[in-house]
N, C-alpha and C. Protein backbone atom coordinates (compact mmCIF):
# COMPACT_ATOMS: atom_id res chain seq x y z
N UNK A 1 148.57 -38.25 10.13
CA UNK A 1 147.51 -38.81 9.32
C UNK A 1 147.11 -40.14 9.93
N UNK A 2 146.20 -40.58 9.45
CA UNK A 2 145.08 -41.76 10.03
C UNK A 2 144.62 -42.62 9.27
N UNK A 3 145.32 -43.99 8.86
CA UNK A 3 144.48 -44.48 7.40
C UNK A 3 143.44 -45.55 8.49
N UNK A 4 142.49 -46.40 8.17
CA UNK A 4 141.74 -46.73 8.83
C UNK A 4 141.70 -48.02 7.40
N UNK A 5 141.49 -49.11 7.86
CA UNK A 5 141.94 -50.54 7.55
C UNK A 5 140.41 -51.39 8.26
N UNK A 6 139.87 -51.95 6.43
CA UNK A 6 138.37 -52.81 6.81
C UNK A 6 139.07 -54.28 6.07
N UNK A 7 139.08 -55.20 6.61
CA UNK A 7 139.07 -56.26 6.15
C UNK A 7 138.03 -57.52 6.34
N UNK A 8 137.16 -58.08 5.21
CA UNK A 8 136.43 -58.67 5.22
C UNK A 8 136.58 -59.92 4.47
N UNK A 9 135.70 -61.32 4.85
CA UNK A 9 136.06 -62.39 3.99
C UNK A 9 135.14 -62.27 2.56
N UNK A 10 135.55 -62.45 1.72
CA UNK A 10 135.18 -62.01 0.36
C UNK A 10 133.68 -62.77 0.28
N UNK A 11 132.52 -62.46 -0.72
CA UNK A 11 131.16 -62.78 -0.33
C UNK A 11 131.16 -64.19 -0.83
N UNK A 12 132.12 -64.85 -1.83
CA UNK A 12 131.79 -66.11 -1.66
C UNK A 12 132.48 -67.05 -1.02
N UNK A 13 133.24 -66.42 0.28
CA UNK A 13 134.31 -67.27 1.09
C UNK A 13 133.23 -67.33 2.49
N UNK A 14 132.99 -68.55 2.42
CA UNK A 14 132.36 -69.51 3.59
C UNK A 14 133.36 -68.23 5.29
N UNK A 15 131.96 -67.99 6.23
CA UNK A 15 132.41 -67.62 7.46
C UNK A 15 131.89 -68.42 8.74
N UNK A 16 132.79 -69.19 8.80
CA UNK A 16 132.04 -70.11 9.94
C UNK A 16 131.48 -69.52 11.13
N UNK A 17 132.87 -68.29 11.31
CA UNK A 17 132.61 -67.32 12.53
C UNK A 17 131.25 -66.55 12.51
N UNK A 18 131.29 -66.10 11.61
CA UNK A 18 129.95 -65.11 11.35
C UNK A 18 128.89 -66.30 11.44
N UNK A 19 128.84 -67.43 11.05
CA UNK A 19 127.43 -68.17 10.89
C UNK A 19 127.21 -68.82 12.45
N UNK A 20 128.72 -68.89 13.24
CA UNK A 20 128.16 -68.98 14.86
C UNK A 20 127.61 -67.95 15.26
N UNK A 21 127.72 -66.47 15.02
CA UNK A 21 126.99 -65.65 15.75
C UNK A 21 126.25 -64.83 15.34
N UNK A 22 126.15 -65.70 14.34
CA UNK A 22 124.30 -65.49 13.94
C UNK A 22 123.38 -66.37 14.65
N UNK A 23 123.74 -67.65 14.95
CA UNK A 23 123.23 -68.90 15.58
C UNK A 23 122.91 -68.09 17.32
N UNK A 24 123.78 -67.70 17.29
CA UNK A 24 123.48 -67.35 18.88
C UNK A 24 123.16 -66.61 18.84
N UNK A 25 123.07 -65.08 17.77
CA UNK A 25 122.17 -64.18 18.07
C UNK A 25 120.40 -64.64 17.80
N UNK A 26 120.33 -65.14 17.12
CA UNK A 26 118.96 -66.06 17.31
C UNK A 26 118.18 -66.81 18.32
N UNK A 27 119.47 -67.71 18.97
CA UNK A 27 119.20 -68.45 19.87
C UNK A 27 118.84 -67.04 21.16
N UNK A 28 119.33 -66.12 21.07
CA UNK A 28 119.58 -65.10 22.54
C UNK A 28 117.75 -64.07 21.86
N UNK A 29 117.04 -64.57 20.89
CA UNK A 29 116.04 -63.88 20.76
C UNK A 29 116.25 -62.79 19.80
N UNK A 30 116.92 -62.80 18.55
CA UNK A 30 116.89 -62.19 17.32
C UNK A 30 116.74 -62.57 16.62
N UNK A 31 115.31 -63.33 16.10
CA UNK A 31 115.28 -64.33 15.00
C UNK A 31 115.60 -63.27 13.17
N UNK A 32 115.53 -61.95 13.47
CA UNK A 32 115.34 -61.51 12.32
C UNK A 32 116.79 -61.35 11.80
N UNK A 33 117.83 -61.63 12.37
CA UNK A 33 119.11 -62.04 12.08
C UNK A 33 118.93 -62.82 10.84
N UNK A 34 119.72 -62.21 9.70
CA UNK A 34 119.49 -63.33 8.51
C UNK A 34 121.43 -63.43 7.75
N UNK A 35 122.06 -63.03 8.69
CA UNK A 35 123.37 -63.31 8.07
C UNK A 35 124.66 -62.41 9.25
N UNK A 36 125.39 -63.02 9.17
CA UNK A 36 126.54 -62.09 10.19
C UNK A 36 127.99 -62.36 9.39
N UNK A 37 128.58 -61.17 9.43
CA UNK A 37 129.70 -61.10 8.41
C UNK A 37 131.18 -61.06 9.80
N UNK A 38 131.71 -61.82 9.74
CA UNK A 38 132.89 -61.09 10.81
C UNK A 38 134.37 -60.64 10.09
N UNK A 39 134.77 -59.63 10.89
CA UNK A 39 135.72 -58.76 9.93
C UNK A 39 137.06 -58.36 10.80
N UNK A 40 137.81 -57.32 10.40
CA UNK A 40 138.74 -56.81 11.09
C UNK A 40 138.98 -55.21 10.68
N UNK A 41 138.90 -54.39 11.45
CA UNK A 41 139.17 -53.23 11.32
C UNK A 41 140.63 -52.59 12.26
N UNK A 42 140.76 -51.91 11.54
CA UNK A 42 142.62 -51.42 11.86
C UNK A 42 142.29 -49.88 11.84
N UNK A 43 143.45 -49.10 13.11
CA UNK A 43 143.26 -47.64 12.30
C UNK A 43 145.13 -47.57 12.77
N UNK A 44 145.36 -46.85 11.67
CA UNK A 44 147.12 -46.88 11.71
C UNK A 44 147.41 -45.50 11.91
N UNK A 45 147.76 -45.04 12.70
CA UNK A 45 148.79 -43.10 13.06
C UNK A 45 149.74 -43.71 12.06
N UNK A 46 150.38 -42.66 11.34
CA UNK A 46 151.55 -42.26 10.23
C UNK A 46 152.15 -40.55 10.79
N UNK A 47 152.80 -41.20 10.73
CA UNK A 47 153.44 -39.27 10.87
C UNK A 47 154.09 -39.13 9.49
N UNK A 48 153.89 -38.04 9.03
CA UNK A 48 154.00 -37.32 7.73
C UNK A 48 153.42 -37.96 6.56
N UNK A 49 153.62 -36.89 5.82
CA UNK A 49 153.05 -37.59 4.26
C UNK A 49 153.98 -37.75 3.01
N UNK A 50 153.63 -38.78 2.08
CA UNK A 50 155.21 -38.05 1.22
C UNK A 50 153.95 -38.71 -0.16
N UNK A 51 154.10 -38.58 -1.79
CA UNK A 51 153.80 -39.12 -2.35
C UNK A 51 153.66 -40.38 -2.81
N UNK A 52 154.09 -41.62 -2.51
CA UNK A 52 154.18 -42.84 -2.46
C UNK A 52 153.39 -43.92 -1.28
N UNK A 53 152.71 -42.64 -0.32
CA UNK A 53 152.51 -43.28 1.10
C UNK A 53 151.21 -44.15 0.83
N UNK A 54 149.83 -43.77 -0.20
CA UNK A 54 148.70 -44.63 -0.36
C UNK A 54 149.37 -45.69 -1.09
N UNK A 55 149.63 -46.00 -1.90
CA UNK A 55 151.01 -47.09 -2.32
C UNK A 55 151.43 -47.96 -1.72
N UNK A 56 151.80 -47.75 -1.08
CA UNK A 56 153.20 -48.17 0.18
C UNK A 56 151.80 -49.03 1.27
N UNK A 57 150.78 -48.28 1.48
CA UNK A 57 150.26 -48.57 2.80
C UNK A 57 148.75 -49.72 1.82
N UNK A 58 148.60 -49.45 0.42
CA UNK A 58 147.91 -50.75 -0.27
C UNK A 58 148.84 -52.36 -0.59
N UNK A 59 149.98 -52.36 -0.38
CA UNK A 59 151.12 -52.88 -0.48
C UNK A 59 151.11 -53.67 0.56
N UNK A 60 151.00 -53.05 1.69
CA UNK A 60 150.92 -53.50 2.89
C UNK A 60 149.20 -54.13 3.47
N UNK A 61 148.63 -53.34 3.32
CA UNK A 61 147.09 -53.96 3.26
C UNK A 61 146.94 -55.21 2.18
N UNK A 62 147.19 -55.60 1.22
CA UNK A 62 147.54 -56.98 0.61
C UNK A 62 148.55 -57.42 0.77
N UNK A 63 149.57 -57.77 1.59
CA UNK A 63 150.45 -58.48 1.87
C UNK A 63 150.70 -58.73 3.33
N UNK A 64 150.30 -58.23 3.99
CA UNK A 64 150.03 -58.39 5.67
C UNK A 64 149.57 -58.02 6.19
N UNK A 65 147.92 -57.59 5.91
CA UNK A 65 146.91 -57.11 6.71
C UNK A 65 145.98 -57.78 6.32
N UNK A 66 145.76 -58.72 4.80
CA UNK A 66 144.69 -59.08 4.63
C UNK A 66 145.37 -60.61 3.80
N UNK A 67 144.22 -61.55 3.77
CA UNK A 67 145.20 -62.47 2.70
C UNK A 67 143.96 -62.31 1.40
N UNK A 68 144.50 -62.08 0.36
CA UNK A 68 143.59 -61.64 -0.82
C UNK A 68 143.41 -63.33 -1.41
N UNK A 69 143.52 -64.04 -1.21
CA UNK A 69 143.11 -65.74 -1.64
C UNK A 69 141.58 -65.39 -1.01
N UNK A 70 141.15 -64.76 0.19
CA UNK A 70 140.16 -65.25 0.78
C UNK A 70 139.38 -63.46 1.53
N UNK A 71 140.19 -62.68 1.63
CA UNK A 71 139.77 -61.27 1.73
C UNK A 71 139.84 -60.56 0.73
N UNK A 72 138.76 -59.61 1.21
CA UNK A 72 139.09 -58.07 0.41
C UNK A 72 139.37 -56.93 1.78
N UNK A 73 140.12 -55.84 1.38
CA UNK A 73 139.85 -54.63 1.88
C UNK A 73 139.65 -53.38 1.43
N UNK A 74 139.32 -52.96 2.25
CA UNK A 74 138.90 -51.02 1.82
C UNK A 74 140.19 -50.29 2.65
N UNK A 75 140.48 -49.28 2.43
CA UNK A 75 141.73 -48.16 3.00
C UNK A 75 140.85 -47.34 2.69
N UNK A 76 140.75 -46.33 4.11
CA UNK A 76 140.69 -45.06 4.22
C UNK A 76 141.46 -44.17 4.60
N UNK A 77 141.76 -42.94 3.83
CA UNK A 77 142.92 -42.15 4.63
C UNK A 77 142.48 -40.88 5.14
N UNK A 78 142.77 -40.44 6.44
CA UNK A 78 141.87 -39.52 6.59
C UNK A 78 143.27 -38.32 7.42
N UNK A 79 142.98 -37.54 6.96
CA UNK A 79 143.87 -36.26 7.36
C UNK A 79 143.40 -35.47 8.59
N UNK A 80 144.08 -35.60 9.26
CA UNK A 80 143.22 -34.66 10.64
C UNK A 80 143.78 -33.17 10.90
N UNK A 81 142.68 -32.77 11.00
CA UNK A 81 143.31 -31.39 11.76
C UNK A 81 143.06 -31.01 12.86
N UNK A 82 142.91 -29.76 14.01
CA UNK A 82 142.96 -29.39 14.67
C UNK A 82 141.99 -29.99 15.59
N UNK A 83 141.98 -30.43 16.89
CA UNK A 83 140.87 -31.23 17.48
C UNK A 83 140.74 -32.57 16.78
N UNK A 84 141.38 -33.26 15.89
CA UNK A 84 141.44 -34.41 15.70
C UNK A 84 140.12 -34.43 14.78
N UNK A 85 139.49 -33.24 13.69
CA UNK A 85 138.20 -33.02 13.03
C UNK A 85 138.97 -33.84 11.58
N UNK A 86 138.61 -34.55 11.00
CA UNK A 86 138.47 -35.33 9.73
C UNK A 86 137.85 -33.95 8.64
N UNK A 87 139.35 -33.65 7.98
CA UNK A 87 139.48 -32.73 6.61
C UNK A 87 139.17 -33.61 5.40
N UNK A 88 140.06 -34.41 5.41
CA UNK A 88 139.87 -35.06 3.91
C UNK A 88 139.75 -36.61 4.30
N UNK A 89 138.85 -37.10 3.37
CA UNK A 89 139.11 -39.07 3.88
C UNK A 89 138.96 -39.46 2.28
N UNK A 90 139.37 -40.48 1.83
CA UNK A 90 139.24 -41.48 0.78
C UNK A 90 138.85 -42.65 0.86
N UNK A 91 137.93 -43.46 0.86
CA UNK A 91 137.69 -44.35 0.55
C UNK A 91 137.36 -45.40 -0.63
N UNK A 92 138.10 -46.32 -1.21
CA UNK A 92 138.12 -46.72 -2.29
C UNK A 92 138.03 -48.59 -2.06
N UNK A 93 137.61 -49.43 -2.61
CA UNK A 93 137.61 -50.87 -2.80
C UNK A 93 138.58 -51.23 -3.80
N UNK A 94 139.53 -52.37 -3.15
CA UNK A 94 140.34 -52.67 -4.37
C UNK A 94 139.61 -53.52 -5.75
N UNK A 95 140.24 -52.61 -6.69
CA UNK A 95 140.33 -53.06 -7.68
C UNK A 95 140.46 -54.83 -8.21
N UNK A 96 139.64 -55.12 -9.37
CA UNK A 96 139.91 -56.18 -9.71
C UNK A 96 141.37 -56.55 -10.19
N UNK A 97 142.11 -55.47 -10.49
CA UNK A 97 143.74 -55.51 -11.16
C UNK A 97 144.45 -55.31 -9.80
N UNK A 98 144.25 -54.87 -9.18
CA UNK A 98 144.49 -55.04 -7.39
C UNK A 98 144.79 -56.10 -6.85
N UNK A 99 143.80 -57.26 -7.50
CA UNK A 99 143.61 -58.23 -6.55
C UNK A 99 144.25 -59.30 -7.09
N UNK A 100 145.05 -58.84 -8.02
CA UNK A 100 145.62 -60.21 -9.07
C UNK A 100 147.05 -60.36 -8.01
């Protein structure tokens, strides 16, 4: 399995990063640039599955993949099959009781 890991700075947490490269995508001739978000994306291999594993791996996405004072993330889990073709995926936003 394949969970796939978005971490972003939450919309009212100041991105200095993102507001430099917006500056320079402007400056390089994109004036229609009106905001740049910078982020982190993760994709994690798991071998096997057991019931506790989306759990276990949101646990871990708020406690050392993201810092929730100043991020949010999304988890996707995506099941692969044969040829590496995407069967099932989930995507969900944490919760406000999530984030406490």
């Amino acid at each position: 399995m394949k969970a796939k890991v978005i971490v972003m700075p939450k919309a009212a947490v100041l991105d200095p990063q993102g507001n430099a490269v917006c500056d320079a995508m402007r400056h390089l001739g994109m004036p229609e640039v009106r905001s740049v978000r910078i982020g982190k994306y993760m994709e994690i291999d798991i071998d096997g599955q057991n019931s506790d594993l989306e759990t276990r791996l949101r646990g871990l996405c708020r406690d050392l993949l993201s810092n929730p004072v100043i991020e949010d993330y999304e988890l996707e889990q995506a099941d692969t099959g044969e040829q590496g073709k995407t069967r099932k995926s989930q995507r969900r936003k944490r919760t406000a009781k999530e984030q406490e």
